[in-house]
C-alpha atoms as a PDB file:
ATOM      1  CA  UNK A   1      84.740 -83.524 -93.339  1.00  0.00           C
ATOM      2  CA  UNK A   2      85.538 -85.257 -90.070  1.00  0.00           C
ATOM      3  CA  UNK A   3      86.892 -89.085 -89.559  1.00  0.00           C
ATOM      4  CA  UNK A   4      86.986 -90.946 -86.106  1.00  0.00           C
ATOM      5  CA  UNK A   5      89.358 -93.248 -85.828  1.00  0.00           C
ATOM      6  CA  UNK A   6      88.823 -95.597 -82.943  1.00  0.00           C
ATOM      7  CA  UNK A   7      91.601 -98.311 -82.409  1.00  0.00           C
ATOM      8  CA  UNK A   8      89.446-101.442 -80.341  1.00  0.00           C
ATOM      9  CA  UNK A   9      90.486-104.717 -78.457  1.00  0.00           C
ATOM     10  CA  UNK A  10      88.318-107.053 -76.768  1.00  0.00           C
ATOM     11  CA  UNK A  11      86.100-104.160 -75.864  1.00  0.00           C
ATOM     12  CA  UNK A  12      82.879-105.359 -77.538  1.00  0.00           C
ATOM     13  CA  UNK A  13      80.764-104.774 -74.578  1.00  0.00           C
ATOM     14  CA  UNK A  14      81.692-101.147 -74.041  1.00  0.00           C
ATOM     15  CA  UNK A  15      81.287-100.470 -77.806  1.00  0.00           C
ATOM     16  CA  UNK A  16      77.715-101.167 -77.403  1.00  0.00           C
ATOM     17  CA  UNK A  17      77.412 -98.452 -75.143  1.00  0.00           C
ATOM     18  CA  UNK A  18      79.385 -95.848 -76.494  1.00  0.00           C
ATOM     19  CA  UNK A  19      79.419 -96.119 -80.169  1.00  0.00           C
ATOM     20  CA  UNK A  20      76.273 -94.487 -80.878  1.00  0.00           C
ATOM     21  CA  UNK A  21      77.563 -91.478 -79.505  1.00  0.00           C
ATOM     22  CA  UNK A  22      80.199 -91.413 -82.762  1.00  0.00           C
ATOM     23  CA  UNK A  23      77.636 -91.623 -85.483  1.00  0.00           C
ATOM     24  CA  UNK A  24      75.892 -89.006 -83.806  1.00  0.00           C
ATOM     25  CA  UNK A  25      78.391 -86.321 -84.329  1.00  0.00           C
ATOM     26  CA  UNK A  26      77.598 -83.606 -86.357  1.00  0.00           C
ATOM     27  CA  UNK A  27      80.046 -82.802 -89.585  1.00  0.00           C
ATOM     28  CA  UNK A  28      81.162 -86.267 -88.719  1.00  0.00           C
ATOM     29  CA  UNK A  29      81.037 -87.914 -92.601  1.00  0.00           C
ATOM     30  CA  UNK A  30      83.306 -91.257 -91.650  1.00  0.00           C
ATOM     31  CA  UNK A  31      84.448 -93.750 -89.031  1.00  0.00           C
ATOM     32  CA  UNK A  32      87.510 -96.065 -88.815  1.00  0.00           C
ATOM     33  CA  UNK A  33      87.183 -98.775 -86.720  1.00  0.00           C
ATOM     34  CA  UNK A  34      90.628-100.666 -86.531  1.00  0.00           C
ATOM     35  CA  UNK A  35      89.828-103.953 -84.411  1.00  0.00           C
ATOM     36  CA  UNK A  36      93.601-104.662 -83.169  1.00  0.00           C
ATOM     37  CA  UNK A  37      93.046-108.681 -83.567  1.00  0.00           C
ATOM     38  CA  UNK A  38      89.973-109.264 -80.540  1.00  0.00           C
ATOM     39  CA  UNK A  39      88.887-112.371 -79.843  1.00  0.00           C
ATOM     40  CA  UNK A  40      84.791-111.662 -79.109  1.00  0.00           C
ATOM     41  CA  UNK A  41      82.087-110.420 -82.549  1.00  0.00           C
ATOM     42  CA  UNK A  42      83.490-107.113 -82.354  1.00  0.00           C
ATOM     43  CA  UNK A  43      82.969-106.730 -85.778  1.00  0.00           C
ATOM     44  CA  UNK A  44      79.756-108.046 -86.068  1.00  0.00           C
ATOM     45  CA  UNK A  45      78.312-105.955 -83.170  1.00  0.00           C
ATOM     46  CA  UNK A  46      80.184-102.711 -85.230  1.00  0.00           C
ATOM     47  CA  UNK A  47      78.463-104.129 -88.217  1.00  0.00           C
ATOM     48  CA  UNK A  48      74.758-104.050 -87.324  1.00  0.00           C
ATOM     49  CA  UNK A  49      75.698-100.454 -85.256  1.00  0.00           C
ATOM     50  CA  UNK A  50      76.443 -99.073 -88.278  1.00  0.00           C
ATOM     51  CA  UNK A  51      73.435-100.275 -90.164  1.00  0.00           C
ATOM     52  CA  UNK A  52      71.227 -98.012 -87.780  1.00  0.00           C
ATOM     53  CA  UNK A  53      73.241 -95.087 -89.637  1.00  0.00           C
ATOM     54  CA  UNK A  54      73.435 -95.147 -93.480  1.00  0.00           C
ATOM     55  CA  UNK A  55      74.338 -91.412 -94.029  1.00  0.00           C
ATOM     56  CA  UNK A  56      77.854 -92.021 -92.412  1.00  0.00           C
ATOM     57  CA  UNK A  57      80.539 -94.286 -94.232  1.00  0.00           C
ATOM     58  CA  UNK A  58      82.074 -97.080 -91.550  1.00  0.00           C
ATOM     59  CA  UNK A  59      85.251 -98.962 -92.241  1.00  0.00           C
ATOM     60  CA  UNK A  60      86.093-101.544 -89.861  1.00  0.00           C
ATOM     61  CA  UNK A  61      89.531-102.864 -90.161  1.00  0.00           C
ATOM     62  CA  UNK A  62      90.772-105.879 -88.916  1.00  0.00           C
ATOM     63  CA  UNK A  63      94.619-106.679 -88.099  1.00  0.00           C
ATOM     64  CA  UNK A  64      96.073-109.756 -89.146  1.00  0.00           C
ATOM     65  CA  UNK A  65      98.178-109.489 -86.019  1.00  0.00           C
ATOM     66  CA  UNK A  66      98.576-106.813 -83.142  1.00  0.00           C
ATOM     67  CA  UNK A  67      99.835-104.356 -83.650  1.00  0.00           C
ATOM     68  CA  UNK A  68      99.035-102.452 -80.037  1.00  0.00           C
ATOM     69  CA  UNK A  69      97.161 -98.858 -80.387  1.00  0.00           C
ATOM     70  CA  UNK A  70      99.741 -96.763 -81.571  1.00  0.00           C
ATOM     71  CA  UNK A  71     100.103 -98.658 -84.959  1.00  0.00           C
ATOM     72  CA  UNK A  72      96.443 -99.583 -85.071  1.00  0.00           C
ATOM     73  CA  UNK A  73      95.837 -95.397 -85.326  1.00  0.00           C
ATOM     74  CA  UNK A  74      98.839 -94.980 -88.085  1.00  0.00           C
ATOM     75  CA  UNK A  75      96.499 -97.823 -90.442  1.00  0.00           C
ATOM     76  CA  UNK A  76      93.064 -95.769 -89.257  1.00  0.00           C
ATOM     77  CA  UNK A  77      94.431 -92.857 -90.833  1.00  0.00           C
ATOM     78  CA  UNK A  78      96.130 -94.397 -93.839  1.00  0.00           C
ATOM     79  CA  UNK A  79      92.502 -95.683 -94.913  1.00  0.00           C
ATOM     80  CA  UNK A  80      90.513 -92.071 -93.273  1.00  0.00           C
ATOM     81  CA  UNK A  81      89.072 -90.385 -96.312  1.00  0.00           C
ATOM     82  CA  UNK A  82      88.772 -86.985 -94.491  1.00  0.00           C
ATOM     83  CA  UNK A  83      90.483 -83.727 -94.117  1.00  0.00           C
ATOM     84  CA  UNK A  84      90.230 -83.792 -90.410  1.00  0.00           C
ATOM     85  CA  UNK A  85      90.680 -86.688 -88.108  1.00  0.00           C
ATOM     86  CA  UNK A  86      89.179 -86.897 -84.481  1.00  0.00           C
ATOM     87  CA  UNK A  87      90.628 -89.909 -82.579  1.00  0.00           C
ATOM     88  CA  UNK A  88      88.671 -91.652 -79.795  1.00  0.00           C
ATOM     89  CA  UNK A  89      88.144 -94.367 -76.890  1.00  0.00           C
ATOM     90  CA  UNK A  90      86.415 -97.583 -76.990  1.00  0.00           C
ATOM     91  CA  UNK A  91      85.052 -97.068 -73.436  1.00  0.00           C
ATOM     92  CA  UNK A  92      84.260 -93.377 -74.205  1.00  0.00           C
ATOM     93  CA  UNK A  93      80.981 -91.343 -74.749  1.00  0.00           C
ATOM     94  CA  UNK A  94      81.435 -88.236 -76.626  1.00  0.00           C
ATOM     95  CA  UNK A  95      79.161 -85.233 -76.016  1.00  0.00           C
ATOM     96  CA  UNK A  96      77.280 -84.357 -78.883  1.00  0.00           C
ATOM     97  CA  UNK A  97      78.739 -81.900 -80.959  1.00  0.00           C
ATOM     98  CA  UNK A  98      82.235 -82.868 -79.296  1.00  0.00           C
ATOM     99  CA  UNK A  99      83.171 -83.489 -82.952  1.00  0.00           C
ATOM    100  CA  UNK A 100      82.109 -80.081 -84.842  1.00  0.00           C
ATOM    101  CA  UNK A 101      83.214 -78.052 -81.652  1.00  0.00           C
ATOM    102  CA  UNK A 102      87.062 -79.344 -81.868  1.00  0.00           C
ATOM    103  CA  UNK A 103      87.068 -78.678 -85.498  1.00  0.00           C
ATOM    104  CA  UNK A 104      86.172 -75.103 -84.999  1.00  0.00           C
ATOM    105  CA  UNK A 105      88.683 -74.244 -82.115  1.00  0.00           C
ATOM    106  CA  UNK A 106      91.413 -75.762 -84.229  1.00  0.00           C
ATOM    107  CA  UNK A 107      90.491 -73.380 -87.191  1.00  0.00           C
ATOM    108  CA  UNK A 108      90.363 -70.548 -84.758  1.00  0.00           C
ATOM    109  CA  UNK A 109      93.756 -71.170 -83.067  1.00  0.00           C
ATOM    110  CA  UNK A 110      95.123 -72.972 -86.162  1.00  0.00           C
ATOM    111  CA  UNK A 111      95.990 -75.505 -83.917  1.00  0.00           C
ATOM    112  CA  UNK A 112      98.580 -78.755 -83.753  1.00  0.00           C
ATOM    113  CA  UNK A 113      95.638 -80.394 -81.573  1.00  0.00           C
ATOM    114  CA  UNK A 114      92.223 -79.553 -80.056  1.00  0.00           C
ATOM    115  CA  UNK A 115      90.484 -81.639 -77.179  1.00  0.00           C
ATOM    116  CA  UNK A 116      87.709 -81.321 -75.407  1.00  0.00           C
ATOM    117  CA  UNK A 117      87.479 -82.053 -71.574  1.00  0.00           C
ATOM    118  CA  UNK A 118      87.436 -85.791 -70.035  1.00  0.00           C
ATOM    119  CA  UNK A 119      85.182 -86.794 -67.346  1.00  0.00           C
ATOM    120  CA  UNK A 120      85.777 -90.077 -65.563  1.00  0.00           C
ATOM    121  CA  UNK A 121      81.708 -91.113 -64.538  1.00  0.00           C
ATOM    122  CA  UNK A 122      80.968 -92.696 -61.243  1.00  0.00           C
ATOM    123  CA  UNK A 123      78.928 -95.731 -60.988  1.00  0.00           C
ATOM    124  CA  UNK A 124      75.311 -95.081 -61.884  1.00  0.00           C
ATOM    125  CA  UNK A 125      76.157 -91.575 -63.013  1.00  0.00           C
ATOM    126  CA  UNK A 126      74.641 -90.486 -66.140  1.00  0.00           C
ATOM    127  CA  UNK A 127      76.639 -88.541 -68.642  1.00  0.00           C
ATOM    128  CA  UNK A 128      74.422 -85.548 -67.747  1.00  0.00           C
ATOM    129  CA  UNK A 129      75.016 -85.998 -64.039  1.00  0.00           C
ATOM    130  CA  UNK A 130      78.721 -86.769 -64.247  1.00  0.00           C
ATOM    131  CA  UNK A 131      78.959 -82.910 -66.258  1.00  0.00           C
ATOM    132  CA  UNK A 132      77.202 -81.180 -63.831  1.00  0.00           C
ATOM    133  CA  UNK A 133      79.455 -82.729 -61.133  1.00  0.00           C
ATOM    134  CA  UNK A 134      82.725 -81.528 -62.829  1.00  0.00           C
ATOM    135  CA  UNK A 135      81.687 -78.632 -64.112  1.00  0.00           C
ATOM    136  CA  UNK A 136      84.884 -76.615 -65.233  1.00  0.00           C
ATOM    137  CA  UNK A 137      86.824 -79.277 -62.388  1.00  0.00           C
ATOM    138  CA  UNK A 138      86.868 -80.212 -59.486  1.00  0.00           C
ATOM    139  CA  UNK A 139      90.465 -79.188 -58.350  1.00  0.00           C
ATOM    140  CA  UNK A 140      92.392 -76.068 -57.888  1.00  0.00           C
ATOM    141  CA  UNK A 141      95.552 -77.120 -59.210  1.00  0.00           C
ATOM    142  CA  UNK A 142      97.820 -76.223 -62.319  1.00  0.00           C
ATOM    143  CA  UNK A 143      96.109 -77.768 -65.647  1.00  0.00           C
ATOM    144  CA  UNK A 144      99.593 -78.664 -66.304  1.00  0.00           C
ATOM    145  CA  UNK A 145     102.650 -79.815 -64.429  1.00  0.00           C
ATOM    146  CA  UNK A 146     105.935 -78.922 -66.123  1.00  0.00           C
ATOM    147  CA  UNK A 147     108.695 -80.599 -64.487  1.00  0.00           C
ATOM    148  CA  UNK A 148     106.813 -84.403 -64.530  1.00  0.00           C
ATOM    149  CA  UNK A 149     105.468 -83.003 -68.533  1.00  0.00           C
ATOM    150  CA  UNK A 150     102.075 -84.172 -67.444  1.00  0.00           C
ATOM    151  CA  UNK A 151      98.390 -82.590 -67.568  1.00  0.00           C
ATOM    152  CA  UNK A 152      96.215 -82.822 -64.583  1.00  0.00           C
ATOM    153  CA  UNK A 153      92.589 -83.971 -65.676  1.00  0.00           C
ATOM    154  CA  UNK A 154      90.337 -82.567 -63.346  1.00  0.00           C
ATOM    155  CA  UNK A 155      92.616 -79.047 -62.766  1.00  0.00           C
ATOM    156  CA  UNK A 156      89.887 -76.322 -62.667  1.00  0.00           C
ATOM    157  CA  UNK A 157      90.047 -73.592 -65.478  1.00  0.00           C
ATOM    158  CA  UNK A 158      87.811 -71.564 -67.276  1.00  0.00           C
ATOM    159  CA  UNK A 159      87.544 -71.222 -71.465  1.00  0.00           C
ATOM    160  CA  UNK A 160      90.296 -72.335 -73.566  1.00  0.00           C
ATOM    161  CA  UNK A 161      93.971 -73.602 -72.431  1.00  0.00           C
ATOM    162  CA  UNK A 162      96.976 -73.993 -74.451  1.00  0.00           C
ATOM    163  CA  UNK A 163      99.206 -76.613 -73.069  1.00  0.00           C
ATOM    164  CA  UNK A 164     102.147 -78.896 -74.430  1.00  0.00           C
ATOM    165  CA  UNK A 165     100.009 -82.210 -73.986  1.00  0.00           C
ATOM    166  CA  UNK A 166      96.079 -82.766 -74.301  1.00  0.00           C
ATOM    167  CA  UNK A 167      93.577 -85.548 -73.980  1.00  0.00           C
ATOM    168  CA  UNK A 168      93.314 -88.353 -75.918  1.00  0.00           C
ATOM    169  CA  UNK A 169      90.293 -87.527 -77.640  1.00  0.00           C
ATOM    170  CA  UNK A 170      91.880 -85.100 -80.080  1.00  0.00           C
ATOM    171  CA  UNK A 171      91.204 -83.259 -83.582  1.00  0.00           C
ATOM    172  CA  UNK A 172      93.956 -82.727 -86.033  1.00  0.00           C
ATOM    173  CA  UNK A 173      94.903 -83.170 -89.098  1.00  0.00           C
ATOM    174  CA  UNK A 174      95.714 -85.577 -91.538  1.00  0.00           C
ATOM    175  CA  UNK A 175      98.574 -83.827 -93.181  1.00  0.00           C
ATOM    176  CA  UNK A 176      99.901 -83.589 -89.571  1.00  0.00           C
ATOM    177  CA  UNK A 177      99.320 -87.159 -88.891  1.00  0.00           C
ATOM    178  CA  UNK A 178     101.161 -88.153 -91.995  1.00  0.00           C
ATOM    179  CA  UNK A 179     104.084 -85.840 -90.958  1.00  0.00           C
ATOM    180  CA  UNK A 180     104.264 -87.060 -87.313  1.00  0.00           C
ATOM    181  CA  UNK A 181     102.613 -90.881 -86.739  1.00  0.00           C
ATOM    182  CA  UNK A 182     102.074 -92.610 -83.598  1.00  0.00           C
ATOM    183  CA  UNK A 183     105.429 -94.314 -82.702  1.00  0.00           C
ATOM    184  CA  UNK A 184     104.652 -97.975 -81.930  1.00  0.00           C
ATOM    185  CA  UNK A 185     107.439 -99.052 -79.376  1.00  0.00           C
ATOM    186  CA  UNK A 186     104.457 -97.780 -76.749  1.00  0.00           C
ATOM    187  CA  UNK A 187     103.293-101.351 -77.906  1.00  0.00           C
ATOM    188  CA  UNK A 188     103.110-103.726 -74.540  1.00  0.00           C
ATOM    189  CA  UNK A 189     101.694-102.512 -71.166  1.00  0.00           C
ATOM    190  CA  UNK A 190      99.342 -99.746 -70.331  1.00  0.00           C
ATOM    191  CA  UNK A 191     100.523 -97.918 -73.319  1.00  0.00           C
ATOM    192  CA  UNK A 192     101.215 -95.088 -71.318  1.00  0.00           C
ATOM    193  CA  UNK A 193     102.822 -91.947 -73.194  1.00  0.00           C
ATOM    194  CA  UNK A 194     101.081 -93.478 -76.734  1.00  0.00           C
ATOM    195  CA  UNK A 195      99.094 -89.492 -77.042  1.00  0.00           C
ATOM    196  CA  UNK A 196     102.007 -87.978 -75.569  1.00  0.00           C
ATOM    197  CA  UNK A 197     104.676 -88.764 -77.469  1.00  0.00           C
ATOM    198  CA  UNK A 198     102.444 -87.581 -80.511  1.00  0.00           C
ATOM    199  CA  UNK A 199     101.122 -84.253 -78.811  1.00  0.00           C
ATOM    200  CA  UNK A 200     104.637 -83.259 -77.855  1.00  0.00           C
ATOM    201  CA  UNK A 201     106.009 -84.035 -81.323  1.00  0.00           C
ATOM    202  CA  UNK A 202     103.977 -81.517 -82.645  1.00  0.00           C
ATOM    203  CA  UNK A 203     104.662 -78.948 -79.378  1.00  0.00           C
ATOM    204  CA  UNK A 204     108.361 -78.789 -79.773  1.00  0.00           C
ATOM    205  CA  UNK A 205     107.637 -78.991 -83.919  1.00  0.00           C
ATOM    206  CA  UNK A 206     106.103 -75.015 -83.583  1.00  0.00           C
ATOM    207  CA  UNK A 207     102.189 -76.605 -82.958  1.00  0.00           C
ATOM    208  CA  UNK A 208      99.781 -74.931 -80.448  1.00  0.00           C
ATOM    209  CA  UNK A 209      97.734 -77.772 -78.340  1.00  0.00           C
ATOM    210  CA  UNK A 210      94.528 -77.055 -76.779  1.00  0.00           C
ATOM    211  CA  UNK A 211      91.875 -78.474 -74.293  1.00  0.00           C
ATOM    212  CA  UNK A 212      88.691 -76.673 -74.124  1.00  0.00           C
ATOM    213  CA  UNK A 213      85.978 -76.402 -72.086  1.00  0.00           C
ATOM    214  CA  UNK A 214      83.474 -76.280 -74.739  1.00  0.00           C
ATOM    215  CA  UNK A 215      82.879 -79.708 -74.993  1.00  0.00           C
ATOM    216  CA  UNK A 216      83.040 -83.093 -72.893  1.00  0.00           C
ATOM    217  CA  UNK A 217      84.059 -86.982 -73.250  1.00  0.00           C
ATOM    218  CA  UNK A 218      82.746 -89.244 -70.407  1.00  0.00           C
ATOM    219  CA  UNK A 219      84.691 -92.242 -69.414  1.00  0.00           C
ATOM    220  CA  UNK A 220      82.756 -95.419 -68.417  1.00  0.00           C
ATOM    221  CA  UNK A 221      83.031 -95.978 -64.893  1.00  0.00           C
ATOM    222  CA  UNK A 222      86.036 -98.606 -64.200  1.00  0.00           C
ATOM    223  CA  UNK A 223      84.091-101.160 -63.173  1.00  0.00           C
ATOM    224  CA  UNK A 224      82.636-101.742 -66.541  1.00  0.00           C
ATOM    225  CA  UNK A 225      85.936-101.730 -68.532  1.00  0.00           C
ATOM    226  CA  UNK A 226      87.742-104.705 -67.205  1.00  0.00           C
ATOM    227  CA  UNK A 227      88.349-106.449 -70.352  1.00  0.00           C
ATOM    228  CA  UNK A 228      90.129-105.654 -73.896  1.00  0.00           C
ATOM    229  CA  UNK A 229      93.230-102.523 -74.620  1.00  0.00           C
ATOM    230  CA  UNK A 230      95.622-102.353 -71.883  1.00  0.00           C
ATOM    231  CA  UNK A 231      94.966-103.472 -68.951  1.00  0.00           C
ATOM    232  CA  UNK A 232      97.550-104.497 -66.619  1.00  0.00           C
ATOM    233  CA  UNK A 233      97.770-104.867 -62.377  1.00  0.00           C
ATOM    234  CA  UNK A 234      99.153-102.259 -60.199  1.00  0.00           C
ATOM    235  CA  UNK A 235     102.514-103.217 -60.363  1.00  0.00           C
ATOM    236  CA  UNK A 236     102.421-103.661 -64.181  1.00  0.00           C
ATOM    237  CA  UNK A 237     101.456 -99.976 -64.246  1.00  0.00           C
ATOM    238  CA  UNK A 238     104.007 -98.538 -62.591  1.00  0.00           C
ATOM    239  CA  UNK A 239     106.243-100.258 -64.285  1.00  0.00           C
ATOM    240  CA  UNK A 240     105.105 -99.467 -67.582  1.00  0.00           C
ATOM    241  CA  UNK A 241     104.362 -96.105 -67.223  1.00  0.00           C
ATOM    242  CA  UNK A 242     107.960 -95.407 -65.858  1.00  0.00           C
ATOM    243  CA  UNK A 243     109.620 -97.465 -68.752  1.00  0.00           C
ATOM    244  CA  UNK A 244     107.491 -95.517 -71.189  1.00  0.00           C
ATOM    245  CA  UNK A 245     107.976 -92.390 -69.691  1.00  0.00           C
ATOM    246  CA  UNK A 246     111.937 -92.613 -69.404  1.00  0.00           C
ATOM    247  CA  UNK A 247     111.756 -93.449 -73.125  1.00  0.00           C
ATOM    248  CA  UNK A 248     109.283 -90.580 -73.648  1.00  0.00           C
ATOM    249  CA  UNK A 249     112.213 -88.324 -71.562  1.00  0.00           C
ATOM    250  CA  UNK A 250     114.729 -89.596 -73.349  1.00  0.00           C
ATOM    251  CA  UNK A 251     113.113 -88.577 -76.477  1.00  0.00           C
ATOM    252  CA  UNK A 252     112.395 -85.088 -76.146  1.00  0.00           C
ATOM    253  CA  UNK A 253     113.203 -83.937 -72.796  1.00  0.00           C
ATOM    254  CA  UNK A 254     116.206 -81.835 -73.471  1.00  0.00           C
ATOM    255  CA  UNK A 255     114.124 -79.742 -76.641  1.00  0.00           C
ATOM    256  CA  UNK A 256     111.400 -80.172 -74.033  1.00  0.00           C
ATOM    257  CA  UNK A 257     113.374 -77.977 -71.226  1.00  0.00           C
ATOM    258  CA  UNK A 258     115.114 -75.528 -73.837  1.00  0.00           C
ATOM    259  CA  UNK A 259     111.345 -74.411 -74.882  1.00  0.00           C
ATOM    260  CA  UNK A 260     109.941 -74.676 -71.578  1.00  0.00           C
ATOM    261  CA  UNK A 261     113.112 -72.798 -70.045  1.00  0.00           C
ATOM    262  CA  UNK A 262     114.049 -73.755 -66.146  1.00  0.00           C
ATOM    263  CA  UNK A 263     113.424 -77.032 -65.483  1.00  0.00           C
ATOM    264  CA  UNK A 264     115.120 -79.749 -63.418  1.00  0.00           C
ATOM    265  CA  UNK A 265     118.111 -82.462 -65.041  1.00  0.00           C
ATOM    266  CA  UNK A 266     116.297 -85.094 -66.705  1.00  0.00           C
ATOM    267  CA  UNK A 267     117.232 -87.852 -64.085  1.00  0.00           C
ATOM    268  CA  UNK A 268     115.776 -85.822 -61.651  1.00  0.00           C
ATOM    269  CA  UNK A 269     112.694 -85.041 -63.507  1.00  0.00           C
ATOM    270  CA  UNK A 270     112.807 -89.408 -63.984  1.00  0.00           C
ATOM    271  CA  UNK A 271     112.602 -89.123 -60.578  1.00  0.00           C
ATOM    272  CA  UNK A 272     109.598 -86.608 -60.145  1.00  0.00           C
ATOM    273  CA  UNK A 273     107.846 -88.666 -62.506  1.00  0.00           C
ATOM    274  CA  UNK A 274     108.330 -91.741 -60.120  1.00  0.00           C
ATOM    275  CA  UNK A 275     107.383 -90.388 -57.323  1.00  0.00           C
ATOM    276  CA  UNK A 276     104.091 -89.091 -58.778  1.00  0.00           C
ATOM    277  CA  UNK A 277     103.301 -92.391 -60.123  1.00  0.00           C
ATOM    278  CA  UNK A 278     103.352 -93.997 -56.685  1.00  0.00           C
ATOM    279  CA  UNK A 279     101.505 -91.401 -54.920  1.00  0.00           C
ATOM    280  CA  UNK A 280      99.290 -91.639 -58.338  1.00  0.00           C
ATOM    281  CA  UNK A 281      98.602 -95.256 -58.144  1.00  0.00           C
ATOM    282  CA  UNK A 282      99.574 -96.273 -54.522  1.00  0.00           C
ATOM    283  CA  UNK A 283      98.742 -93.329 -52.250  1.00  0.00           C
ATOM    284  CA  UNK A 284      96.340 -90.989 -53.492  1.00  0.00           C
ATOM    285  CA  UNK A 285      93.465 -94.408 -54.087  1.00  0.00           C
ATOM    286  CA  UNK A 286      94.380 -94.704 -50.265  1.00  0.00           C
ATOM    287  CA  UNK A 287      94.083 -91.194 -48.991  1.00  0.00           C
ATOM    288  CA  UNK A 288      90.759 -91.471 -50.591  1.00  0.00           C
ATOM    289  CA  UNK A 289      89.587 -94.758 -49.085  1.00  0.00           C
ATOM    290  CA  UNK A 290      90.533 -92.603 -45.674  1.00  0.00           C
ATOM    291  CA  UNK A 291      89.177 -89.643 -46.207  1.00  0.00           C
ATOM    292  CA  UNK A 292      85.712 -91.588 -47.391  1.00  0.00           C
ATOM    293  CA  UNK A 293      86.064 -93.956 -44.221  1.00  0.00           C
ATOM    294  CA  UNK A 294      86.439 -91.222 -41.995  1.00  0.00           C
ATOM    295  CA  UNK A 295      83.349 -88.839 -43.413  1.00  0.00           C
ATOM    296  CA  UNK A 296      80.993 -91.829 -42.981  1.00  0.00           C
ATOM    297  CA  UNK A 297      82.218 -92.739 -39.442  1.00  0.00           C
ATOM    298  CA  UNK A 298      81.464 -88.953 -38.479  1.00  0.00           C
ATOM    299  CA  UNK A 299      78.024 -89.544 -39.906  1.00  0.00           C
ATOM    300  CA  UNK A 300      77.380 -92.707 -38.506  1.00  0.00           C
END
């Protein structure tokens, strides 16, 4: 009924972690693994994972050159055999029944796009822990910020939210997917706007696009995912993200600001956007580094 399609680089020693948690899913029948040329036994590690599960069918797929993660997803779901298609990290658990929960929403809401809820874990944290931690978030700010055309992860809300973009791990469809693929030029870099592009596509195409609270994916903790997809320095990401993103703007934001109605130019929403990447990546790390300085010297 269901495939995952999980596009993977270099990331064999987080795939040992989370994998299990894919097989696991109920009304799951099939998963993709597309291994975007790596250089460590991915495949072999995938291989003997898989054995542990003979009830679901795995495909593991192996570039002849890279492709990046965009195009890796378009040949996942040129060989999924399923209806539906649920798309996921390589450095991501996913709750049980994160899977069958998705599927149902997007019936319900007949839906572009359904994801559950993304929870960054803390070092030592168990998946368990890290849930009852965030709860339904951890800030009060808007789920979603129009001008910059960016979701805020840990923005408290309650139920079900409609909203132009969604996580990452995402049901859909395949007759979607094979109306609106992944654009590759998000190739080089951090990748940034790769989900977006796609999510908005179908927004500004007449789609609904949900997150729900009904079910959870948990991030590794950063210090465990240093290796393998994307990963660039500081700098790097800035850059990227604001080459991607004026491409991304470029793209769509003028249908973007007709549907959405008032909204700033789109230089000066280019200019939003920078500014919240620098207090993103720059500031906000070191307001935190302050704030966690100064509670332990009032302790101390």
């Amino acid at each position: 009924m269901i495939t995952i399609v999980i596009a993977t680089r270099n990331r064999v020693h987080t795939l040992k972690k989370v994998s299990p948690s894919f097989f696991d899913q109920e009304a799951v029948s099939e998963i993709v693994f597309v291994n975007d040329c790596s250089d460590d036994d991915t495949c072999d590690v995938l291989n003997q994972i898989a054995q542990d599960y003979p009830s679901i069918s795995c495909k593991i797929i192996s570039n002849t050159e890279r492709m990046g993660q965009g195009q890796s997803r378009n040949i996942g779901i040129k060989n999924a055999s399923s209806e539906y298609i649920l798309f996921c990290d390589d450095d991501e658990y996913m709750e049980a029944g994160y899977a069958k929960t998705c599927l149902e929403k997007f019936r319900h809401y007949k839906a572009g796009v359904v994801s559950g809820r993304r929870i960054y874990m803390r070092v030592g944290e168990t998946p368990q822990q890290a849930l009852q931690r965030f709860g339904n978030g951890l800030r009060n700010v808007p789920p979603f910020y129009k001008t910059i055309c960016e979701y805020a992860n840990s923005a408290r809300f309650d139920g079900d939210f409609e909203m132009p973009l969604v996580n990452s791990i995402m049901l859909t469809s395949k007759d979607i997917l094979e109306k609106f693929p992944f654009d590759p030029f998000y190739f080089h870099g951090n990748g940034y706007r790769e989900e977006s592009d796609f999510q908005m596509n179908l927004f500004l195409n007449g789609y609904k696009n949900y997150k729900t609270n009904a079910c959870h994916t948990f991030h590794l903790p950063f210090s465990e995912v240093k290796t393998g997809g994307q990963r660039v320095n500081l700098l790097k990401r800035i850059y990227w993200s604001n080459r991607y993103n004026s491409y991304f703007f470029d793209k769509y934001y003028n249908h973007y600001k007709e549907k959405m109605g008032y909204l700033p130019p789109k230089p000066a929403a280019k200019f939003c956007f920078f500014v919240f990447c620098v207090y993103k990546e720059i500031l906000r790390p070191l307001l935190k580094e302050a704030y966690l300085l100064g509670r332990a010297y009032l302790k101390s």
